[in-house]
N, C-alpha and C. Protein backbone atom coordinates (compact mmCIF):
# COMPACT_ATOMS: atom_id res chain seq x y z
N UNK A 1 -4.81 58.51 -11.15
CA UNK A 1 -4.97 57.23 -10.49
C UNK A 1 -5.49 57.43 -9.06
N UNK A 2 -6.70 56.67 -8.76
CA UNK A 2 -6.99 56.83 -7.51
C UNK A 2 -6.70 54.89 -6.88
N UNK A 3 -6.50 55.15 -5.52
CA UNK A 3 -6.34 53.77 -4.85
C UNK A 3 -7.05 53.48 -3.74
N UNK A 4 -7.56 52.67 -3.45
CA UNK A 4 -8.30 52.02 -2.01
C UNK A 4 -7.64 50.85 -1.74
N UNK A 5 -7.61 51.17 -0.40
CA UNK A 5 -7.02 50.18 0.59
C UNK A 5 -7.98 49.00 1.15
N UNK A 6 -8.54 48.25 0.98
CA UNK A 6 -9.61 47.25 1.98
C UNK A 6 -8.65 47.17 2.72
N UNK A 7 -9.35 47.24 3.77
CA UNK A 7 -8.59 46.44 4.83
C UNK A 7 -10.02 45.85 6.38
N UNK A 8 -9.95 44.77 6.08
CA UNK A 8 -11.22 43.93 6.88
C UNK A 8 -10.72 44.13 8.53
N UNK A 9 -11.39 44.83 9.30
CA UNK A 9 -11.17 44.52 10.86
C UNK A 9 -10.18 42.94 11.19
N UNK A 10 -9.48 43.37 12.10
CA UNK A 10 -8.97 42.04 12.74
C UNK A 10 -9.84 41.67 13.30
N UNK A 11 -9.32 39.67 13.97
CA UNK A 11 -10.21 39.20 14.55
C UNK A 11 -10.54 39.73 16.15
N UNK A 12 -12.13 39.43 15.78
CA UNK A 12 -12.97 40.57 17.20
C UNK A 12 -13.18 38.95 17.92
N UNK A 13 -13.33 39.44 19.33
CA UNK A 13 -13.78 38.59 20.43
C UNK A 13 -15.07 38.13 20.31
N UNK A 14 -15.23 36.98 20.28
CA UNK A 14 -17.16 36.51 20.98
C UNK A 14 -16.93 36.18 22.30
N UNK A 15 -16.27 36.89 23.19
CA UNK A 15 -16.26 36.22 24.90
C UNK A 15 -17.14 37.06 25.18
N UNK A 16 -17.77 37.95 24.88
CA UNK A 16 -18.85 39.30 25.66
C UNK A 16 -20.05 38.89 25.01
N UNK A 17 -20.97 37.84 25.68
CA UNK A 17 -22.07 37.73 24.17
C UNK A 17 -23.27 38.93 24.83
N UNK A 18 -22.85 39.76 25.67
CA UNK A 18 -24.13 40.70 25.93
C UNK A 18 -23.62 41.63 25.46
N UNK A 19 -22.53 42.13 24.54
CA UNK A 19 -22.37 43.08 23.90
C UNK A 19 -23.75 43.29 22.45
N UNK A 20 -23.51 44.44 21.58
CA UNK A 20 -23.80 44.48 20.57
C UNK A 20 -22.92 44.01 19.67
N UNK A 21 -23.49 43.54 18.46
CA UNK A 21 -21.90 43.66 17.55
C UNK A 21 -21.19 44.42 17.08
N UNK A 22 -21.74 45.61 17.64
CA UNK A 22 -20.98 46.66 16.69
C UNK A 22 -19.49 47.35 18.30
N UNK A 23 -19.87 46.84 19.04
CA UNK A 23 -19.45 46.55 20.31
C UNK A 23 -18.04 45.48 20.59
N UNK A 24 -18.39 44.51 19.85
CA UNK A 24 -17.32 43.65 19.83
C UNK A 24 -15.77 43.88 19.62
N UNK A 25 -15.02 43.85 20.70
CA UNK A 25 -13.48 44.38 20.99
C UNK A 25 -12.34 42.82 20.24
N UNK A 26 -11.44 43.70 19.74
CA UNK A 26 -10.72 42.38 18.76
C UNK A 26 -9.58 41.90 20.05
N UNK A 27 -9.80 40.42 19.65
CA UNK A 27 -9.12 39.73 20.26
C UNK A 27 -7.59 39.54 20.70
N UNK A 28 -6.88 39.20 21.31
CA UNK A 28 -5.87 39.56 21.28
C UNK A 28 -4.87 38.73 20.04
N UNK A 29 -5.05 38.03 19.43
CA UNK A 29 -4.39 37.53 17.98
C UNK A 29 -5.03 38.40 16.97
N UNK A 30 -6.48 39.20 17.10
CA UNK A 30 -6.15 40.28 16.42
C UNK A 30 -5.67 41.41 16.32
N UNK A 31 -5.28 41.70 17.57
CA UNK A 31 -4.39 42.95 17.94
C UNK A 31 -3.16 42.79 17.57
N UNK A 32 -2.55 41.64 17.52
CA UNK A 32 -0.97 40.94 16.94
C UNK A 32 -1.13 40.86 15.78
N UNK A 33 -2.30 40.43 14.98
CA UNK A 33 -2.35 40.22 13.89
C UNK A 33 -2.20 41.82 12.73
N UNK A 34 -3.03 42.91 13.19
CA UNK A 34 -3.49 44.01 12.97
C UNK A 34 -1.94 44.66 13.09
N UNK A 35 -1.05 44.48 14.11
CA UNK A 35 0.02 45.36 14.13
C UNK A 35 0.69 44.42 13.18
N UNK A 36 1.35 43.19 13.21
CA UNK A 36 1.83 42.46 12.18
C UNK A 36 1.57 43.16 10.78
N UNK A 37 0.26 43.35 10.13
CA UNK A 37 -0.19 43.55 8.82
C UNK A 37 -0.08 45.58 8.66
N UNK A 38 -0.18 46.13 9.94
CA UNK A 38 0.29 47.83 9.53
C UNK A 38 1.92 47.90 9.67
N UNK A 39 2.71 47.13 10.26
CA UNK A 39 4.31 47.29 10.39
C UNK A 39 4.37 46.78 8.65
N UNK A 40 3.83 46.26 8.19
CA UNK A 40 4.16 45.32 6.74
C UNK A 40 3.80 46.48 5.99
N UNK A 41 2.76 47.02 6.06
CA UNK A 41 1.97 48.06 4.93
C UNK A 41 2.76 49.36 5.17
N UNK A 42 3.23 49.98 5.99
CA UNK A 42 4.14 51.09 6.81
C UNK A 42 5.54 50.83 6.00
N UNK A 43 6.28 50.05 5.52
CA UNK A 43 7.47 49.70 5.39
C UNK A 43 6.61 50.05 3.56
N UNK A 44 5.61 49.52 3.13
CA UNK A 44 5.33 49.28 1.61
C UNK A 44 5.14 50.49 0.78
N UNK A 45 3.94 50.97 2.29
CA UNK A 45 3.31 52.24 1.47
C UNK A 45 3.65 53.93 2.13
N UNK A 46 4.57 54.47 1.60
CA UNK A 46 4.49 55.68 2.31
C UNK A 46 4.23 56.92 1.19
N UNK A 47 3.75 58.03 1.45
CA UNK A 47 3.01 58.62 2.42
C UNK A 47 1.71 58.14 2.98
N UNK A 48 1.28 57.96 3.80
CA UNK A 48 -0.06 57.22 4.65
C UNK A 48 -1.08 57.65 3.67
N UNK A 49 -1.88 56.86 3.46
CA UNK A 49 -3.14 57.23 2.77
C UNK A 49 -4.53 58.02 4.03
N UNK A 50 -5.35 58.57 3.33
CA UNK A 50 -6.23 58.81 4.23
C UNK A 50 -6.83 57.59 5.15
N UNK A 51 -7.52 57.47 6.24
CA UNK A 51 -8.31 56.56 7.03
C UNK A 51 -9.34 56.96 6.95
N UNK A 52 -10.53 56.13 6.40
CA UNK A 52 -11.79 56.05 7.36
C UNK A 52 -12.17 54.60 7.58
N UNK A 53 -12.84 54.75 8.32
CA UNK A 53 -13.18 53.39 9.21
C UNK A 53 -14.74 53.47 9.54
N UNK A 54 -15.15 52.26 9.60
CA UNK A 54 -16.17 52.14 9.99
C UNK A 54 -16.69 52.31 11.93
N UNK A 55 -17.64 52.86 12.58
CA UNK A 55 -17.22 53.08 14.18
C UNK A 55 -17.34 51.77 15.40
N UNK A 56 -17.76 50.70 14.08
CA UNK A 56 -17.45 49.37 15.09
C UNK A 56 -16.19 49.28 15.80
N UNK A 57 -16.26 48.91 16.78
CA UNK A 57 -14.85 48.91 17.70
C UNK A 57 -13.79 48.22 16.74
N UNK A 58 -14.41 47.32 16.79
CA UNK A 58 -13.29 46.01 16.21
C UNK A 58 -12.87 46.63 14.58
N UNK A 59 -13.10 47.92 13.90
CA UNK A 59 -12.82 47.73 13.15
C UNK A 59 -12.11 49.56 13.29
N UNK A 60 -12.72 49.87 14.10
CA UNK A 60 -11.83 51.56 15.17
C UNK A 60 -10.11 50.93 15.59
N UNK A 61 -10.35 49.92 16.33
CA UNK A 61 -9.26 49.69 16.94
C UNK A 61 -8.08 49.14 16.13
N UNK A 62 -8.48 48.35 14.61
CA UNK A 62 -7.97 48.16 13.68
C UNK A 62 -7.05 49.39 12.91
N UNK A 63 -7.88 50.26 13.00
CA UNK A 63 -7.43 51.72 12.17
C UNK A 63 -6.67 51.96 13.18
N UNK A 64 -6.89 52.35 14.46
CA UNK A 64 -6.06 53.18 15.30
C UNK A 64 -4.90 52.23 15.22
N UNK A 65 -4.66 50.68 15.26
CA UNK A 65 -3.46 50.13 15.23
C UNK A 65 -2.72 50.45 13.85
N UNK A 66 -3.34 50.49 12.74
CA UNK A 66 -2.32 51.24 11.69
C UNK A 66 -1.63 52.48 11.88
N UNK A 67 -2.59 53.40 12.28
CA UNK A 67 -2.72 54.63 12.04
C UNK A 67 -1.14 54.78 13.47
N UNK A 68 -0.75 54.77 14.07
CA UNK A 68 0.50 54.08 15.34
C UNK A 68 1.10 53.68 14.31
N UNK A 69 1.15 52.55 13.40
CA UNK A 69 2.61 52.04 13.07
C UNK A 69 2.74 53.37 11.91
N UNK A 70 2.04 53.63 11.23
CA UNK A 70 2.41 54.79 10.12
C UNK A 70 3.13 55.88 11.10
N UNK A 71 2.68 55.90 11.95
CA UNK A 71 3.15 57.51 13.21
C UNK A 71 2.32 58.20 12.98
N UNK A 72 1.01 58.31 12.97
CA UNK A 72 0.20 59.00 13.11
C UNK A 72 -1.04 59.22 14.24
N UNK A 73 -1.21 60.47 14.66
CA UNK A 73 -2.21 60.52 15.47
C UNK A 73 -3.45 59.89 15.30
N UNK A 74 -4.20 59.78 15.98
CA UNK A 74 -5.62 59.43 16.22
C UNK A 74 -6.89 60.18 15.32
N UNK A 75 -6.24 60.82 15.03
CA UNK A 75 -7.34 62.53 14.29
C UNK A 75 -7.49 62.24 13.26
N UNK A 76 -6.43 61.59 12.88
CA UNK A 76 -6.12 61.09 11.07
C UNK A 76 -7.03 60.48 10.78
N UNK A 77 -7.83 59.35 11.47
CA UNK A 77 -8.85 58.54 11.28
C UNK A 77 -10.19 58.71 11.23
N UNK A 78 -10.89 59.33 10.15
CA UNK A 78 -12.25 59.57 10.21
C UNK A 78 -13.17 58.99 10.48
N UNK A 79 -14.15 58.41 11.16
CA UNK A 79 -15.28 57.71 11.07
C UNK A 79 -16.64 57.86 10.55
N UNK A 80 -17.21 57.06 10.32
CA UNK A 80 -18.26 56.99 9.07
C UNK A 80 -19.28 55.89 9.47
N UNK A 81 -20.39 56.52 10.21
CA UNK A 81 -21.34 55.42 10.36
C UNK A 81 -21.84 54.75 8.94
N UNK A 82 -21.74 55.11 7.98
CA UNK A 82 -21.99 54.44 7.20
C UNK A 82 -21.56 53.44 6.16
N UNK A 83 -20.10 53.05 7.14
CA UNK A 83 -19.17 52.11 6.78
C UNK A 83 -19.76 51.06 7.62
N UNK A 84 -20.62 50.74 8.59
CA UNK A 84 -20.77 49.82 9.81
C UNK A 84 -21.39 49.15 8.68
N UNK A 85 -22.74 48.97 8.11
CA UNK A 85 -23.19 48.02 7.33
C UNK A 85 -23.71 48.19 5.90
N UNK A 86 -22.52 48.39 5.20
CA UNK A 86 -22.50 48.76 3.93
C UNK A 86 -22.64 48.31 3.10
N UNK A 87 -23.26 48.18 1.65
CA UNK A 87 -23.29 47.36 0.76
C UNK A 87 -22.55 47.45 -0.70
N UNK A 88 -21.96 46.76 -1.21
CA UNK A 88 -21.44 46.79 -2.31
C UNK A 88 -21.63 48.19 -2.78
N UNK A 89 -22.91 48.41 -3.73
CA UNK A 89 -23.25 49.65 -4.57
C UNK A 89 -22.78 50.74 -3.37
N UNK A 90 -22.94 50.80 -1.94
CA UNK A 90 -23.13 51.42 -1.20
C UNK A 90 -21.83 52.09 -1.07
N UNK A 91 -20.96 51.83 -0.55
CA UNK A 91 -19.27 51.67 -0.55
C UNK A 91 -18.69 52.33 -2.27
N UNK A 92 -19.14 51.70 -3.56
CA UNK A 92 -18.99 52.37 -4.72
C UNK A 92 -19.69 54.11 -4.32
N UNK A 93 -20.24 54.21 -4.28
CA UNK A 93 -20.87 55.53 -4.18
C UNK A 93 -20.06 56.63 -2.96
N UNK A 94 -19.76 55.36 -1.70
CA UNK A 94 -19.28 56.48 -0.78
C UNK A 94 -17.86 56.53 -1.32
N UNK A 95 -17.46 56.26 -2.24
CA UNK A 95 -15.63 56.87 -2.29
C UNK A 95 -15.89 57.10 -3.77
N UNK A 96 -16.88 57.39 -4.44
CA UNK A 96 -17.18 58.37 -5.74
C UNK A 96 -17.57 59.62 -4.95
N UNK A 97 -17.68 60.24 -3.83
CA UNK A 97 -17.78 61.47 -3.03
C UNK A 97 -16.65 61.19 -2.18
N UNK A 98 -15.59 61.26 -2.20
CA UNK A 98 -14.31 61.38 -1.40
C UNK A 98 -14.31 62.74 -1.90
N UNK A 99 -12.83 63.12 -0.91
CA UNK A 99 -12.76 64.48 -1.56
C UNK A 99 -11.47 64.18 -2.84
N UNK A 100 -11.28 65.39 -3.39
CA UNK A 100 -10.35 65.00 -4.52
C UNK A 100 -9.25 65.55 -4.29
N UNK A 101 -9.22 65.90 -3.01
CA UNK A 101 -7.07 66.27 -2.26
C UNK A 101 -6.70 64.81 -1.91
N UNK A 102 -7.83 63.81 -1.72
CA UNK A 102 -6.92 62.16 -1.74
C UNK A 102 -6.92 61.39 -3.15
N UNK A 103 -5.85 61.03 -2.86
CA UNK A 103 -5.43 60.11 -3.83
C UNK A 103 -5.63 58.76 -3.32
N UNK A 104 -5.62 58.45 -2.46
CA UNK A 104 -5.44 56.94 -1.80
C UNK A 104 -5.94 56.99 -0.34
N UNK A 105 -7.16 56.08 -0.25
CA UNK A 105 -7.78 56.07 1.02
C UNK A 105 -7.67 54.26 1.80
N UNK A 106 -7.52 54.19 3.17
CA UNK A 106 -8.09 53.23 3.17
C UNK A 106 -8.84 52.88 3.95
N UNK A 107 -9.86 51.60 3.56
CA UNK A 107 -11.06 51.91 4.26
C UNK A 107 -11.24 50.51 5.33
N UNK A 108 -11.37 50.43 6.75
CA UNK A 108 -11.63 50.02 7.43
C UNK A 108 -12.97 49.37 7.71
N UNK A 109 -12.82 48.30 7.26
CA UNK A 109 -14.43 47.28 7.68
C UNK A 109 -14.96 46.47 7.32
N UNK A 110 -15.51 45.88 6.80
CA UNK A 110 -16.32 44.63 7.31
C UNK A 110 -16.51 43.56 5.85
N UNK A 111 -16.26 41.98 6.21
CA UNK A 111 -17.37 41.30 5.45
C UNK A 111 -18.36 41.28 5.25
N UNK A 112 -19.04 40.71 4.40
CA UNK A 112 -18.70 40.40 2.88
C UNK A 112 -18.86 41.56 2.14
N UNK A 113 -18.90 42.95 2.66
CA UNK A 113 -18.62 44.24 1.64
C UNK A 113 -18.00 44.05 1.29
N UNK A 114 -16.67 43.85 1.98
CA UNK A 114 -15.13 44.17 1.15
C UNK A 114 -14.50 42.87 0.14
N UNK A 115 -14.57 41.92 0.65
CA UNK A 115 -14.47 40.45 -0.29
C UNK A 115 -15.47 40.70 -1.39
N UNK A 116 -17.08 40.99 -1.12
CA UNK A 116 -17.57 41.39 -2.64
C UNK A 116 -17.06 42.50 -3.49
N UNK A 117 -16.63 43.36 -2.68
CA UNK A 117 -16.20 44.72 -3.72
C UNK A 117 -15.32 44.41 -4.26
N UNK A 118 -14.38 43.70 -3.69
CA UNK A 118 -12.88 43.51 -4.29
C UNK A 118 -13.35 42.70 -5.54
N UNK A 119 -13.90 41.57 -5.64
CA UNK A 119 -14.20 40.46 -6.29
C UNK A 119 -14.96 41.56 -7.62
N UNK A 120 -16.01 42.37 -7.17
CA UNK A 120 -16.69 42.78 -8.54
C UNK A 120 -15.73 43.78 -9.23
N UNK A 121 -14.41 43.88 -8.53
CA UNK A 121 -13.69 45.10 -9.30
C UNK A 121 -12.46 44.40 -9.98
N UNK A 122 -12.16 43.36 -9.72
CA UNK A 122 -11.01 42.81 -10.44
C UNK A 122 -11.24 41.24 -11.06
N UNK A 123 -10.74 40.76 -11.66
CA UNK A 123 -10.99 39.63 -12.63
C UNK A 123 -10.81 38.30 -12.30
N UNK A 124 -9.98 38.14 -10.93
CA UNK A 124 -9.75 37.00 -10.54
C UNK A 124 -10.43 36.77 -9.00
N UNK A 125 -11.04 35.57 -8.88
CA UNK A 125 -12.27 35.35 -7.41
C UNK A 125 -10.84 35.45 -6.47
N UNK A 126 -11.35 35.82 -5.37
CA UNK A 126 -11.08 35.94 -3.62
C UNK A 126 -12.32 35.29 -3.09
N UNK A 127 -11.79 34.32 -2.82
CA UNK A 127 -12.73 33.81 -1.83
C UNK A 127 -13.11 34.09 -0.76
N UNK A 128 -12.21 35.37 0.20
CA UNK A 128 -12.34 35.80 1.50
C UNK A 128 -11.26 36.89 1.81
N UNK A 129 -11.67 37.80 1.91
CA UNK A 129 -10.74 38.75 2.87
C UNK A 129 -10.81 38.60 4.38
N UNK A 130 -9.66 37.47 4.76
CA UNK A 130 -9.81 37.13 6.03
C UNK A 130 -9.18 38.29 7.06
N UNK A 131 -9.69 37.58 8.40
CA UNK A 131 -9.60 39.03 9.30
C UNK A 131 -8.18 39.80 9.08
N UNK A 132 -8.02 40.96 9.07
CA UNK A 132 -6.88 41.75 8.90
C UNK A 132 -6.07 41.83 7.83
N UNK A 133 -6.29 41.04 7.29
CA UNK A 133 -6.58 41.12 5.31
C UNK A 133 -6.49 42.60 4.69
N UNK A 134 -5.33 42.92 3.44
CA UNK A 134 -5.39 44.02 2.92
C UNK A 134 -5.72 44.02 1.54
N UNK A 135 -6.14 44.61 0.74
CA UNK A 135 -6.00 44.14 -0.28
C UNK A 135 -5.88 46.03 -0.95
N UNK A 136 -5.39 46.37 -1.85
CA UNK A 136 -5.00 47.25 -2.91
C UNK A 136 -5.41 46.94 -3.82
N UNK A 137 -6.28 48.22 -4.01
CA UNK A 137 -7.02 48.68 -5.69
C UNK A 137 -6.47 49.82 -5.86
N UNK A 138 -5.98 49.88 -7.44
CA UNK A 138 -5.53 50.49 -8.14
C UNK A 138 -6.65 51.06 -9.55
N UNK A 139 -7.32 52.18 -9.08
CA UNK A 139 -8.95 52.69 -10.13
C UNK A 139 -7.82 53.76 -11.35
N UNK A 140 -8.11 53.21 -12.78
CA UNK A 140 -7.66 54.19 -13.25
C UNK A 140 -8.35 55.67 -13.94
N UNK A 141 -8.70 56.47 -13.11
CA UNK A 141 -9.26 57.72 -13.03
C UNK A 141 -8.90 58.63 -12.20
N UNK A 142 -9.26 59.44 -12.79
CA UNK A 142 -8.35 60.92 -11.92
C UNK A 142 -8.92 61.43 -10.98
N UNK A 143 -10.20 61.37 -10.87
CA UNK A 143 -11.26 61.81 -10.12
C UNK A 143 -12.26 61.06 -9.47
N UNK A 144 -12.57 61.05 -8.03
CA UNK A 144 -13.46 59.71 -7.56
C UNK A 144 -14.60 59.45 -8.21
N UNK A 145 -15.55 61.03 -8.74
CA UNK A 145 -16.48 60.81 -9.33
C UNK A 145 -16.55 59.73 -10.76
N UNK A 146 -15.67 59.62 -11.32
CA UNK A 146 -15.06 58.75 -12.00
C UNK A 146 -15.04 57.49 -11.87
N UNK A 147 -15.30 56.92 -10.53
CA UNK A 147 -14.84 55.81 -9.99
C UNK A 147 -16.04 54.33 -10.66
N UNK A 148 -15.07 53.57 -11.21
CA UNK A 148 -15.65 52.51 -12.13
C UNK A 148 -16.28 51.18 -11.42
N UNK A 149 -16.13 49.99 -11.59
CA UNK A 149 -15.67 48.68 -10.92
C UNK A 149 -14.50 48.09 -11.63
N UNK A 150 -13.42 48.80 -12.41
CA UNK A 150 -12.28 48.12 -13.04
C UNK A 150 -10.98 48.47 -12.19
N UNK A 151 -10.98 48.02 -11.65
CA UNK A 151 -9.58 47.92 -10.87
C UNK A 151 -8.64 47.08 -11.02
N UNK A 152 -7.01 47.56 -10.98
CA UNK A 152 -6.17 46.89 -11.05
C UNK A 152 -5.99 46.17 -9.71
N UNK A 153 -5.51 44.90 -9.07
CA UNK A 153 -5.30 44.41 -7.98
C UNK A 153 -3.63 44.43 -7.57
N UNK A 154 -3.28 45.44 -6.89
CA UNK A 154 -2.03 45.63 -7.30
C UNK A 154 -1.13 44.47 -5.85
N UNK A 155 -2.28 44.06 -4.69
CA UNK A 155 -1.59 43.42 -3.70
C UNK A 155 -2.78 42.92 -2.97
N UNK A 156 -2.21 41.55 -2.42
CA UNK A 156 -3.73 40.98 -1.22
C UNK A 156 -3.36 40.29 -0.07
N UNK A 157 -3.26 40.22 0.71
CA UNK A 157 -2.43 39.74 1.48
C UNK A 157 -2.62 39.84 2.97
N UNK A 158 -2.75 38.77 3.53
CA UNK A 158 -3.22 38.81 5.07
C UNK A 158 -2.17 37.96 6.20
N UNK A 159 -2.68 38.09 7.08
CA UNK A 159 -1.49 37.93 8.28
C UNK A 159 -0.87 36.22 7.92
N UNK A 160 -1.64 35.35 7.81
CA UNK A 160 -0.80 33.64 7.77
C UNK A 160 0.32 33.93 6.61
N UNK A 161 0.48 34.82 5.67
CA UNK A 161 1.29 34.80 4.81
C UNK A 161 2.91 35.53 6.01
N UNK A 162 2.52 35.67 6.63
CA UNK A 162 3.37 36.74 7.58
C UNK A 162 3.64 35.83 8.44
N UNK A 163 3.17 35.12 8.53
CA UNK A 163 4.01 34.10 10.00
C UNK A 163 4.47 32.64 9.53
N UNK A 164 5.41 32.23 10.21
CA UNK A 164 6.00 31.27 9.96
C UNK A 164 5.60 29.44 11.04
């Protein structure tokens, strides 16, 4: 069994509009939001799965806030320019070359990759993986090269479910 984690950047700031977007720093309800949703996943899922992330800030600073509530250093978190603007097939291919000492990765970044991937791998529509949004796939194969679009959806779940 292999597993992937989506997990969509929290919400990023538009107060800097002379940034780039790949530039864009998350806001401060996504910084609350982001620790809210790794204290939840930390308590669910242990041992930590691998990190990679895409090197947009807003979706760096996302990882590094998990990667803290799990207790883990900074190092843990790989980056991958080629998570910044990825496409469906694109994303299938990059975690059919994972290595095969992980079992469970999760991957840091962006709409509508991750709302489409999720959607073409399991049977029931998501309309949105909203910001800081997790969702768990469950691939049944032993090996990434292996890696199908049939996934089990074993959890989905984003921060409004968390607050009262």
């Amino acid at each position: 069994m292999k597993t992937v984690y989506l997990i969509r950047h929290a919400k990023s700031s538009w107060d800097y509009p002379h940034l780039e977007d790949r530039d864009r720093p998350l806001k401060g309800r996504g910084i609350r939001d982001a620790h809210l949703m790794a204290a939840w996943l930390a308590e669910e899922v242990q041992p930590a799965p691998a990190m990679v992330s895409s090197p947009a800030t807003r979706a760096l600073h996302t990882a590094m806030i998990f990667a803290r509530n799990f207790g883990l250093t900074l190092d843990y978190i790989r980056t991958d320019e080629a998570l910044y603007e990825m496409s469906v097939a694109q994303l299938h291919a990059y975690l059919r070359e994972l290595p095969e000492s992980m079992d469970a990765v999760m991957v840091f970044g962006h709409n509508p990759t991750h709302t489409a991937f999720l959607n073409r791998c399991v049977d029931q529509v998501i309309d949105n993986v909203p910001t800081a949004g997790v969702a768990c796939l469950r691939f049944d194969v032993g090996v990434w090269k292996d890696l199908d679009f049939d996934a089990e959806l074993l959890f989905f779940d984003f921060p409004k479910n968390h607050k009262s």
